[in-house]
C-alpha atoms as a PDB file:
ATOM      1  CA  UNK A   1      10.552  -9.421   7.232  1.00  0.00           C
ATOM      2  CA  UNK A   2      13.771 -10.509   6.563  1.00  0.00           C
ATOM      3  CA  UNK A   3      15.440  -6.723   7.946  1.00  0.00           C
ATOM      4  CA  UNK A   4      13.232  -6.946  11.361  1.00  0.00           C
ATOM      5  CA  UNK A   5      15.278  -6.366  14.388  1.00  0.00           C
ATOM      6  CA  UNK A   6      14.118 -10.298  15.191  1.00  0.00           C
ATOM      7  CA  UNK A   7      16.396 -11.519  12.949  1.00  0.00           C
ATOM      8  CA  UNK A   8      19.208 -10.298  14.586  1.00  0.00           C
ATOM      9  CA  UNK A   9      18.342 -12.291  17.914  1.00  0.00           C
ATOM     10  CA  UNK A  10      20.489 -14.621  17.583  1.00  0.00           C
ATOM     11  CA  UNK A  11      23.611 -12.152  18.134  1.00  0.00           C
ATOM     12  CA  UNK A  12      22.415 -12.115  21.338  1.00  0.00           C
ATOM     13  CA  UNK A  13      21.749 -15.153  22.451  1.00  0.00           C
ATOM     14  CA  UNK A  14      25.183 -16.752  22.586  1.00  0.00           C
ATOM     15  CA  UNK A  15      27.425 -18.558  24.989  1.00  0.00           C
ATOM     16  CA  UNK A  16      28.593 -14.653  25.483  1.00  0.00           C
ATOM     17  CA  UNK A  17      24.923 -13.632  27.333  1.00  0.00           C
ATOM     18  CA  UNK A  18      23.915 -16.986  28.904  1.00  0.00           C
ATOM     19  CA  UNK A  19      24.347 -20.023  28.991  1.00  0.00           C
ATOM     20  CA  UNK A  20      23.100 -23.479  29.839  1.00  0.00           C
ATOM     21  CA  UNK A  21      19.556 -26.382  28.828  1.00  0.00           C
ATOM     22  CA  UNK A  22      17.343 -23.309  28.986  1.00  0.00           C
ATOM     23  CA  UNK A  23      19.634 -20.971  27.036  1.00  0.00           C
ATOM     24  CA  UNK A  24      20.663 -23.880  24.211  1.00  0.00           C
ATOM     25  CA  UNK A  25      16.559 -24.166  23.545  1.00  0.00           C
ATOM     26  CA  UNK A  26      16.074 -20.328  23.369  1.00  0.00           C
ATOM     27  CA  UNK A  27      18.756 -20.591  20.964  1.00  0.00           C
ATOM     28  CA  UNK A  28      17.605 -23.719  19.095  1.00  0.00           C
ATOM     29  CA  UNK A  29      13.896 -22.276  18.912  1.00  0.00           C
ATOM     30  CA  UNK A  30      15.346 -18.987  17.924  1.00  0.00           C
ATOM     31  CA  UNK A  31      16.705 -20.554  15.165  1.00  0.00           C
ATOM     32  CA  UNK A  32      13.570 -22.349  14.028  1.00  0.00           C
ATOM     33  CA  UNK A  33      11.768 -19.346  14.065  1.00  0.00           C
ATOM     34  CA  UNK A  34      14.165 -17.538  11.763  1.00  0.00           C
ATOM     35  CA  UNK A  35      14.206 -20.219   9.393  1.00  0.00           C
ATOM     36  CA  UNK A  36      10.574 -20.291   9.404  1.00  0.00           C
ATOM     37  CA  UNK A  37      10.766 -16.487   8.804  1.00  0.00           C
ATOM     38  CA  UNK A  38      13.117 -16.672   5.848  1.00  0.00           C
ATOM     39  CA  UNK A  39      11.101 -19.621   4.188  1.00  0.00           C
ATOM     40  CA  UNK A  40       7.636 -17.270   4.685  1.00  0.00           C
ATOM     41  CA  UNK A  41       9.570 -14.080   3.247  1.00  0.00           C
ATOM     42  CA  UNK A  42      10.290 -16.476   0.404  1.00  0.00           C
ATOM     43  CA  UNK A  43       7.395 -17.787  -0.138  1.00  0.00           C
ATOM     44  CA  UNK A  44       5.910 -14.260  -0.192  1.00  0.00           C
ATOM     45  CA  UNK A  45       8.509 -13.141  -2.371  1.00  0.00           C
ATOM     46  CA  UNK A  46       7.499 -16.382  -4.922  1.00  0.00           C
ATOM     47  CA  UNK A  47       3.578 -14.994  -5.000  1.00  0.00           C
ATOM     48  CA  UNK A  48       4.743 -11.712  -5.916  1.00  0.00           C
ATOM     49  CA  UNK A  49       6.514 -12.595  -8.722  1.00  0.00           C
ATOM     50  CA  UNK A  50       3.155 -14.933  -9.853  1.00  0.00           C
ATOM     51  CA  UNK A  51       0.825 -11.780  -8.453  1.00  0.00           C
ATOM     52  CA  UNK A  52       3.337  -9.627 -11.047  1.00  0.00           C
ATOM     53  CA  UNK A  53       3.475 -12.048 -14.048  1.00  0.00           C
ATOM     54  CA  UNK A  54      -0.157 -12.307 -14.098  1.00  0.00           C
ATOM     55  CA  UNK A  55      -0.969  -8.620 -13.693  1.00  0.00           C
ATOM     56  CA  UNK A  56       1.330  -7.872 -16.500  1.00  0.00           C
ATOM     57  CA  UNK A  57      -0.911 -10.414 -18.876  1.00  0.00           C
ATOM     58  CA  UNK A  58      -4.034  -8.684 -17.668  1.00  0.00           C
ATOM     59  CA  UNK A  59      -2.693  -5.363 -19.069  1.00  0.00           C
ATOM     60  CA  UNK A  60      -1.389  -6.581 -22.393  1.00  0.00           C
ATOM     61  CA  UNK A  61      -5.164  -8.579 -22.621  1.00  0.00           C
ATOM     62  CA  UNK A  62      -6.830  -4.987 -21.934  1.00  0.00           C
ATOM     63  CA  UNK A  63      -4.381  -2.978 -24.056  1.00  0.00           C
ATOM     64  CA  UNK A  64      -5.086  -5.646 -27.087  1.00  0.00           C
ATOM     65  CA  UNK A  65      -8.728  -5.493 -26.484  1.00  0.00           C
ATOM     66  CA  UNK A  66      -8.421  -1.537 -26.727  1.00  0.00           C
ATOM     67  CA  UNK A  67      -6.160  -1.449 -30.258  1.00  0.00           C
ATOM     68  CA  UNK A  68      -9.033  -4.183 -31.465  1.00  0.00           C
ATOM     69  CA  UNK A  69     -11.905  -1.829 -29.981  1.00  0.00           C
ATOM     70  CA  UNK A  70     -10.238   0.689 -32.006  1.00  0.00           C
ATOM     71  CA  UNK A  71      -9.645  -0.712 -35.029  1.00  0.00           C
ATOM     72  CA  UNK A  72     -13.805  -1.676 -35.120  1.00  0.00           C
ATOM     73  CA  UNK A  73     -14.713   1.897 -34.516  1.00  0.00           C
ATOM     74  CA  UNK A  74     -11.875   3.247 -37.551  1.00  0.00           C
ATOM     75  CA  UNK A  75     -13.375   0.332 -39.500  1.00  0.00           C
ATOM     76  CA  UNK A  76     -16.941   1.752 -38.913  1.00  0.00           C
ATOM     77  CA  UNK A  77     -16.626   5.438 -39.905  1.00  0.00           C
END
């Protein structure tokens, strides 16, 4: 999100291409937008992490269930 070609925009929507009311709320809404973009790519970035951090607990719960699973079945022969 943060590397699409809409977050570049705003190079082109300067006093250099147009100007004027119309041109200052492209500009202003542009900006919104991008800040809305950057807050969602970081928000996404946030529930990664969490999605991460909890998958990484979910393997060291399986690999400690398989060492105890183990350990039953050396204990049993």
């Amino acid at each position: 999100m943060r590397d699409s070609p809409s977050m570049s925009l705003h190079l082109h929507a300067g006093v250099d291409t147009w100007y004027g009311p119309r041109a200052e709320e492209c500009t202003s809404e542009l900006t919104r937008a991008q800040q809305a973009m950057h807050r969602a790519a970081d928000e996404l970035d946030d529930q990664a992490c969490r999605y991460e951090a909890h998958a990484d607990e979910l393997v060291a719960v399986a690999l400690r269930a398989e060492r105890a699973e183990r350990a039953a079945a050396e204990e049993q022969r």
